[in-house]
Protein backbone atom coordinates (compact mmCIF):
# COMPACT_ATOMS: atom_id res chain seq x y z
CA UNK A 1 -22.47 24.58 -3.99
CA UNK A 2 -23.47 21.10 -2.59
CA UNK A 3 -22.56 19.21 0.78
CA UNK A 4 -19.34 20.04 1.84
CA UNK A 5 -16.94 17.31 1.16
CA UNK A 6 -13.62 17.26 3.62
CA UNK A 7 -10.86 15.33 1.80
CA UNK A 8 -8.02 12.75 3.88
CA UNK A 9 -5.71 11.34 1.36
CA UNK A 10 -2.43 10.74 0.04
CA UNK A 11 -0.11 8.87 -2.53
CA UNK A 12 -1.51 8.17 -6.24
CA UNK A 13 -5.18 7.07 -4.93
CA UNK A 14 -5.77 10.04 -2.95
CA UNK A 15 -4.64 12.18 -5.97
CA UNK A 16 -6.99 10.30 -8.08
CA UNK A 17 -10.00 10.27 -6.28
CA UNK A 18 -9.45 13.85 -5.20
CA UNK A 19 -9.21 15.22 -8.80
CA UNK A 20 -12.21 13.10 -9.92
CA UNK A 21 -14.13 15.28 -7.20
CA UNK A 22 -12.55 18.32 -8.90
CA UNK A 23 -13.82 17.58 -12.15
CA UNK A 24 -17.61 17.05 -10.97
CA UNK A 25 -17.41 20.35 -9.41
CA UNK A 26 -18.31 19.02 -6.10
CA UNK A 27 -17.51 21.30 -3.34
CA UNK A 28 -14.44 19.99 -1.34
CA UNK A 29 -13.68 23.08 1.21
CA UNK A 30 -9.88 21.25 1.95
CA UNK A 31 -8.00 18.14 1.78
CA UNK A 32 -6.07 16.84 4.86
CA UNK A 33 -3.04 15.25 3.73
CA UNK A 34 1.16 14.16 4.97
CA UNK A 35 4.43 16.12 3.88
CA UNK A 36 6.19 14.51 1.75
CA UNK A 37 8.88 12.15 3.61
CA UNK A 38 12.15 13.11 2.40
CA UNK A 39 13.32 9.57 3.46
CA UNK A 40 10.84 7.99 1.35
CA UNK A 41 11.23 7.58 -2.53
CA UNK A 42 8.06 9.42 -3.62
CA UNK A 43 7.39 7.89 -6.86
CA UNK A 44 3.80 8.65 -7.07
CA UNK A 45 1.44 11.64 -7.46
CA UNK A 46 0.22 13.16 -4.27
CA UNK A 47 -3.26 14.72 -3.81
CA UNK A 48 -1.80 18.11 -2.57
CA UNK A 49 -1.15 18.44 -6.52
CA UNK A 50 -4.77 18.60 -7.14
CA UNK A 51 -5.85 20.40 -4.59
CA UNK A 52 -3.10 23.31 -5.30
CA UNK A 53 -4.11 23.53 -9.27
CA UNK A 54 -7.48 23.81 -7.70
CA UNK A 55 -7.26 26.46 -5.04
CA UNK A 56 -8.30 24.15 -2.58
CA UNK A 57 -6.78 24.62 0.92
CA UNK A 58 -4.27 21.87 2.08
CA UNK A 59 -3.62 21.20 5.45
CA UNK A 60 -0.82 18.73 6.79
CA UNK A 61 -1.01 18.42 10.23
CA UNK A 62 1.33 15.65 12.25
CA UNK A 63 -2.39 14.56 14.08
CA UNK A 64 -5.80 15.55 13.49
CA UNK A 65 -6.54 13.81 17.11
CA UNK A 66 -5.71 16.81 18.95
CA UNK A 67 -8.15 19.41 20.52
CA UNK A 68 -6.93 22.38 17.86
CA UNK A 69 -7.39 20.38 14.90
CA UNK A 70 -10.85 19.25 15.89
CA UNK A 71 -11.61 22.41 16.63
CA UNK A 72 -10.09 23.81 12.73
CA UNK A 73 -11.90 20.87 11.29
CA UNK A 74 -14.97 21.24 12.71
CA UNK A 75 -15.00 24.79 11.92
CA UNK A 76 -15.09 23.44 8.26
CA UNK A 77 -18.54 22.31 9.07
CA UNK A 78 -17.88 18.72 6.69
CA UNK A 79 -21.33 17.37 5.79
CA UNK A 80 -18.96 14.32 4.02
CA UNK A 81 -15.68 13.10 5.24
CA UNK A 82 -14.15 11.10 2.46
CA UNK A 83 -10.56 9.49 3.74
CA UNK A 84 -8.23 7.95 0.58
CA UNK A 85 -4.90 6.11 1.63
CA UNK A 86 -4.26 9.00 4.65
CA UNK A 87 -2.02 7.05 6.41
CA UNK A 88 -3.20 8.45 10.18
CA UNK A 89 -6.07 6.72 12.36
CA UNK A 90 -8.92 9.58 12.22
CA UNK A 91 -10.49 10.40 15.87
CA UNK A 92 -14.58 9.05 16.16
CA UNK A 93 -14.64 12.37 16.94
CA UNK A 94 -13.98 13.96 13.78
CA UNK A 95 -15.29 11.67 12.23
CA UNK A 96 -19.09 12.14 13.56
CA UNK A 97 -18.40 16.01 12.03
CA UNK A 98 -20.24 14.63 8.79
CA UNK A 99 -23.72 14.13 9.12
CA UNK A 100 -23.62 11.98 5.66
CA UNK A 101 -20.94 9.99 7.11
CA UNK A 102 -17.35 9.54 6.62
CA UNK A 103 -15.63 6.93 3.61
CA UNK A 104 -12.54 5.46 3.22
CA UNK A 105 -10.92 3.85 -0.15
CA UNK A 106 -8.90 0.87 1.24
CA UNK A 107 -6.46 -1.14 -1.17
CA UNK A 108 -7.81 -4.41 -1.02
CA UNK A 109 -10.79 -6.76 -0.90
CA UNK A 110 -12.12 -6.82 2.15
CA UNK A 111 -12.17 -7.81 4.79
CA UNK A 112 -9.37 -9.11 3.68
CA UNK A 113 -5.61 -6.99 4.35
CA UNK A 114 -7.60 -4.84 6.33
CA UNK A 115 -4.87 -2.48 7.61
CA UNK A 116 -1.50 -1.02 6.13
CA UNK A 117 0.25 -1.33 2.91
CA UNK A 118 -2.40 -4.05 1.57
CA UNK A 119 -1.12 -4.45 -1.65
CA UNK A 120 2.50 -5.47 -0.78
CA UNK A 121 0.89 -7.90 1.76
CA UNK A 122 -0.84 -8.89 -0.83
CA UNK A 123 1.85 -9.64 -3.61
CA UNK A 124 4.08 -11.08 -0.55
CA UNK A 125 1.21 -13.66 0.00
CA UNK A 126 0.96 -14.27 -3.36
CA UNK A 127 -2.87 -13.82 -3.95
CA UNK A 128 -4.20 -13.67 -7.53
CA UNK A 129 -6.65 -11.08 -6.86
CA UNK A 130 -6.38 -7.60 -5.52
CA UNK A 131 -8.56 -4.72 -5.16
CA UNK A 132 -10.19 -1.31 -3.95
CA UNK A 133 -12.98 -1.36 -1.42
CA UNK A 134 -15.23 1.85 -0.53
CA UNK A 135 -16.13 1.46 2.93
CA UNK A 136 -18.04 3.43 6.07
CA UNK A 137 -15.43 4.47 8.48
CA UNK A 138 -15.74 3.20 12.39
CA UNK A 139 -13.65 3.32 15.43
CA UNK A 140 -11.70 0.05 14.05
CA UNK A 141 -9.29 0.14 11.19
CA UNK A 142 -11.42 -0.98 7.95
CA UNK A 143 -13.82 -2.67 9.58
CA UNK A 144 -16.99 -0.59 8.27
CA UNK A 145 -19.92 -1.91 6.17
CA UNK A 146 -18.82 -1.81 2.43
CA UNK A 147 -20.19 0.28 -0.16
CA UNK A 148 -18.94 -0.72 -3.13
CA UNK A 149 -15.44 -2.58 -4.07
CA UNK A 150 -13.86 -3.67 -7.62
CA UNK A 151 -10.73 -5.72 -8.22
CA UNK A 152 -8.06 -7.10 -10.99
CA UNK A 153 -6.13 -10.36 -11.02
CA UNK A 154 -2.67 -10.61 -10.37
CA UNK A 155 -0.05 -12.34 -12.16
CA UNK A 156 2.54 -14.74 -10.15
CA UNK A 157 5.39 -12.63 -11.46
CA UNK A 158 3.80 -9.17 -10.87
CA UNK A 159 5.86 -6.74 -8.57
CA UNK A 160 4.10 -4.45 -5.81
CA UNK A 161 4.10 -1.32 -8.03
CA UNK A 162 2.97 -3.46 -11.55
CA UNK A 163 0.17 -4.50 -8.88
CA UNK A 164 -0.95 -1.14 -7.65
CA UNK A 165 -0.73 0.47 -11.61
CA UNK A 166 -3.29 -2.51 -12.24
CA UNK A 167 -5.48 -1.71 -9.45
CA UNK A 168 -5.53 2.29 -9.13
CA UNK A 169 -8.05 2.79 -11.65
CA UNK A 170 -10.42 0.63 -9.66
CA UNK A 171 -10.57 3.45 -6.70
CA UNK A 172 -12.06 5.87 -9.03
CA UNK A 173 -14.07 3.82 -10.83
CA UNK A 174 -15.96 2.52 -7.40
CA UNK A 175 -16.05 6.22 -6.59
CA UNK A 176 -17.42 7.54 -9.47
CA UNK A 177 -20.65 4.54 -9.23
CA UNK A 178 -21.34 5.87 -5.38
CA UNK A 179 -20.07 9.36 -4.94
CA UNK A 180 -23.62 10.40 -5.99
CA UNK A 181 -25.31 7.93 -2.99
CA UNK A 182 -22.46 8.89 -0.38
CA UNK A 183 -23.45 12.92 -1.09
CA UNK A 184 -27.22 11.99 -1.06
CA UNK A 185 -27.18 10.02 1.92
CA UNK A 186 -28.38 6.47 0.72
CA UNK A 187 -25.01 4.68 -0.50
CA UNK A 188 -25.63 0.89 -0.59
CA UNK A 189 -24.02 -0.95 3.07
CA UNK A 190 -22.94 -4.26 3.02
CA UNK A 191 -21.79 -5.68 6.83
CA UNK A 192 -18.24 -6.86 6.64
CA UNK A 193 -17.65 -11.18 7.32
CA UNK A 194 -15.25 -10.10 10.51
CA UNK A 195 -14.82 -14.02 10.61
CA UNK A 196 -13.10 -13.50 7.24
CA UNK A 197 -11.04 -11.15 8.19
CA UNK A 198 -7.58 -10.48 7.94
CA UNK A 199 -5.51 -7.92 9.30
CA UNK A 200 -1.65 -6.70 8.72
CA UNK A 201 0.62 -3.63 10.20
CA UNK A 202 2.77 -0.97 7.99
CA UNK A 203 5.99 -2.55 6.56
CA UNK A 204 9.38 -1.19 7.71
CA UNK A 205 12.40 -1.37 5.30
CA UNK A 206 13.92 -4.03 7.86
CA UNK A 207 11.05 -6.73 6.68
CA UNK A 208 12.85 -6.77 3.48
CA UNK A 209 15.37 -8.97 5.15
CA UNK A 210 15.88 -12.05 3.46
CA UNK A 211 15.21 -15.44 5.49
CA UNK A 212 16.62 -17.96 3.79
CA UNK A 213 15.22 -20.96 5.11
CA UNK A 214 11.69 -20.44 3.12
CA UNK A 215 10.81 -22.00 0.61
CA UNK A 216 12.32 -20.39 -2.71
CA UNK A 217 8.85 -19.17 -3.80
CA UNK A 218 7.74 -17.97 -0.67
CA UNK A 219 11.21 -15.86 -1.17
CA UNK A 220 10.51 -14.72 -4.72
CA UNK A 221 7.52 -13.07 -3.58
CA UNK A 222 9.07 -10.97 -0.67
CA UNK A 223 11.31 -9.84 -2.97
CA UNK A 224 9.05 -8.73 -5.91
CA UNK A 225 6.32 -7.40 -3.11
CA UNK A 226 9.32 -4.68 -2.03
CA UNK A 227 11.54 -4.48 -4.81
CA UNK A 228 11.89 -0.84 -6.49
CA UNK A 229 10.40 1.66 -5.68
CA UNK A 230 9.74 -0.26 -2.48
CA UNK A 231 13.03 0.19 -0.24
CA UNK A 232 13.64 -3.56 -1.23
CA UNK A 233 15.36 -7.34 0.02
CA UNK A 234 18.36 -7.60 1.87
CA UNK A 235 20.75 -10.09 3.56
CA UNK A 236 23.67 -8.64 5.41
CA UNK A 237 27.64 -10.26 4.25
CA UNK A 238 30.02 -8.81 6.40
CA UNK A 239 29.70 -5.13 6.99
CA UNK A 240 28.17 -4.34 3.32
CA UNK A 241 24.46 -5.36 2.69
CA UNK A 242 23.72 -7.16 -0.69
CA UNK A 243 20.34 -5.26 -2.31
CA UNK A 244 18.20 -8.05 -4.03
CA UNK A 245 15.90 -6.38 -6.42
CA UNK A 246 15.11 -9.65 -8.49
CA UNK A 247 15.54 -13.61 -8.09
CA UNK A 248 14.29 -15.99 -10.52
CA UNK A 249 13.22 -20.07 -9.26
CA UNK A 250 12.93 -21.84 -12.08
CA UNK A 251 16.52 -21.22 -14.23
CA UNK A 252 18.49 -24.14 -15.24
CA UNK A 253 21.20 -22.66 -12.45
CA UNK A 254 18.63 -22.70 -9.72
CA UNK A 255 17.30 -25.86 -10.52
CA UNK A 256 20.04 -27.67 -10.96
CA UNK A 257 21.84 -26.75 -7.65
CA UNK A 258 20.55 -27.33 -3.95
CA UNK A 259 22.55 -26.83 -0.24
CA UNK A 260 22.15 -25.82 3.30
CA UNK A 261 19.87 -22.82 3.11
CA UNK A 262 22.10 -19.45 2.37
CA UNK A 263 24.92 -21.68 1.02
CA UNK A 264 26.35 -19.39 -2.24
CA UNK A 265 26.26 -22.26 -4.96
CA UNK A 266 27.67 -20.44 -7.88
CA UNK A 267 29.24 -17.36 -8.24
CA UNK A 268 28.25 -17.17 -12.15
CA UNK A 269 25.12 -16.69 -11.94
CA UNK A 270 24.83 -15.90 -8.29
CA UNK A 271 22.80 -18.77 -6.80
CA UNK A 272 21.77 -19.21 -3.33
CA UNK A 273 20.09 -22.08 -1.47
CA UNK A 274 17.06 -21.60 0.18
CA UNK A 275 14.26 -23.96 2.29
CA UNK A 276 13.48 -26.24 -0.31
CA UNK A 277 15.75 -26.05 -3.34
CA UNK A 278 17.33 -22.48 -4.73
CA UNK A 279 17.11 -18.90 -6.03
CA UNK A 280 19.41 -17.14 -8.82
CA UNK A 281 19.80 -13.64 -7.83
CA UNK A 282 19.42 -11.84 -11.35
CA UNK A 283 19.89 -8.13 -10.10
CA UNK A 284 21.63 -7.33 -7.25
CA UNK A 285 23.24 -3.98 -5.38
CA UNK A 286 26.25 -4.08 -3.33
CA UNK A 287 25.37 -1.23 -0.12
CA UNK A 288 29.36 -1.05 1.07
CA UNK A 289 32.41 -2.54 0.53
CA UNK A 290 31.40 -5.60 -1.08
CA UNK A 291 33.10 -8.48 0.18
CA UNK A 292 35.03 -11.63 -1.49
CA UNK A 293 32.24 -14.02 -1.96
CA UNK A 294 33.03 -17.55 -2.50
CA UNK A 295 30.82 -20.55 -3.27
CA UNK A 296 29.92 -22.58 -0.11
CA UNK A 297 29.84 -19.16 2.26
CA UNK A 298 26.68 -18.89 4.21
CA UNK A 299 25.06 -15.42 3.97
């Protein structure tokens, strides 16, 4: 049957890579995955999917870190532990189940955006190039030697989700070159630069909040980093909340018009001052009552 692969993984990447693993035949004895958050708009295809169509058992527990589940897990007897966007920290002591090692697929270029939701960092920072990296897995968060990584370029305009539709077919196109190495035991390891490294935390739906006092670009990409599916920009007016899902910087309205930063300039087309000139808010969701606006209020 071949070494025994255990599977971590969620959202689209985890579903991908899983069902490449499928379709070699190679013998994963269970994936480890998350339920579903029913607060979170799941617009992507999960790896449990695969794994069901498959036969192959799926676990979900809330932590793997805990005596029982090292126990179950090691009772799977892993020779390979391959981890794909599972969003949990995985014990040293699971991990050192798989005498070929354990892998993880991170979503960027490292060591840069080592951590959580790397892509949106990404777009938010406005890079030009994103990508997947296949890495050895050690006691710190994405800090192993890489094995193999591929990337695209971004566009200055691209959202979070047109970014991660570009990128996704890098994952299994890094893990199709190595999977072969990682299950024979001589993958390729390249030491990570730590002095190169950067490192970011999840994103909570209150980072979406809309600072007005940065520069209008630096604005533009918040928004199109979390805009849909992403739970999106916000600035509070009153007791309603005014959902920015896209801003443009460089319309005649926006050019044309400058004031203290959050000053409403026009009504018609919504324009709003920011740090160093002005955004027009092209689509827009009232959360509430929405209030009277007026040009000159502050929001």
């Amino acid at each position: 049957m071949g070494p025994r692969i255990l599977f971590f993984g969620y959202s689209e990447v985890g579903h991908d890579c899983l069902a490449l693993l499928l379709e070699r035949g190679d013998n994963v004895v269970a994936l480890v995955t998350h339920e579903d958050n029913p607060h979170e708009k799941i617009w992507f295809k999960t790896p449990a999917l695969a794994a069901r169509e498959r036969g192959i058992p799926v676990l979900t527990p809330e932590s793997v870190n805990t005596p029982e589940w090292r126990e179950r897990l090691a009772a799977l007897r892993p020779d390979l532990i391959l981890s794909v966007y599972y969003r949990h920290m995985i014990g040293t002591r699971i991990l050192d189940l798989a005498p070929l090692g354990a892998w993880n697929m991170h979503g960027s270029l490292l060591p840069k955006y080592r951590g959580r939701a790397p892509i949106n960092w990404a777009v938010l920072h406005g890079e030009p190039r994103i990508g997947m990296t296949l890495h050895r897995m050690v006691r710190s968060a994405d800090a192993g030697a890489i094995v193999d990584q591929e990337g695209v370029d971004l566009g200055p305009r691209d959202t979070a989700e047109q970014a991660f539709r570009q990128v996704l077919p890098c994952a299994r196109r890094v893990l199709a070159r190595q999977i072969d190495a990682l299950l024979a035991g001589r993958a390729p390891e390249t030491p990570q630069d730590d002095a190169q490294a950067t490192y970011f935390t999840g994103r909570k739906p209150e980072d979406g909040r809309l600072d007005w006092g940065r520069g209008s670009r630096e604005i533009f990409n918040l928004i199109r980093a979390v805009t849909d599916p992403y739970p999106g920009a916000f600035a509070d007016v009153g007791g309603a909340r005014l959902m920015v899902w896209w801003a443009e910087h460089e319309t005649p309205a926006a050019r044309a018009r400058t004031g203290r930063p959050g000053e409403v300039l026009s009504l018609s087309p919504l324009v709003v001052a920011t740090g160093d000139g002005a955004l027009e808010l092209t689509r827009t969701e009232w959360r509430g009552a929405a209030p009277e606006m007026r040009a000159g209020q502050i929001l």
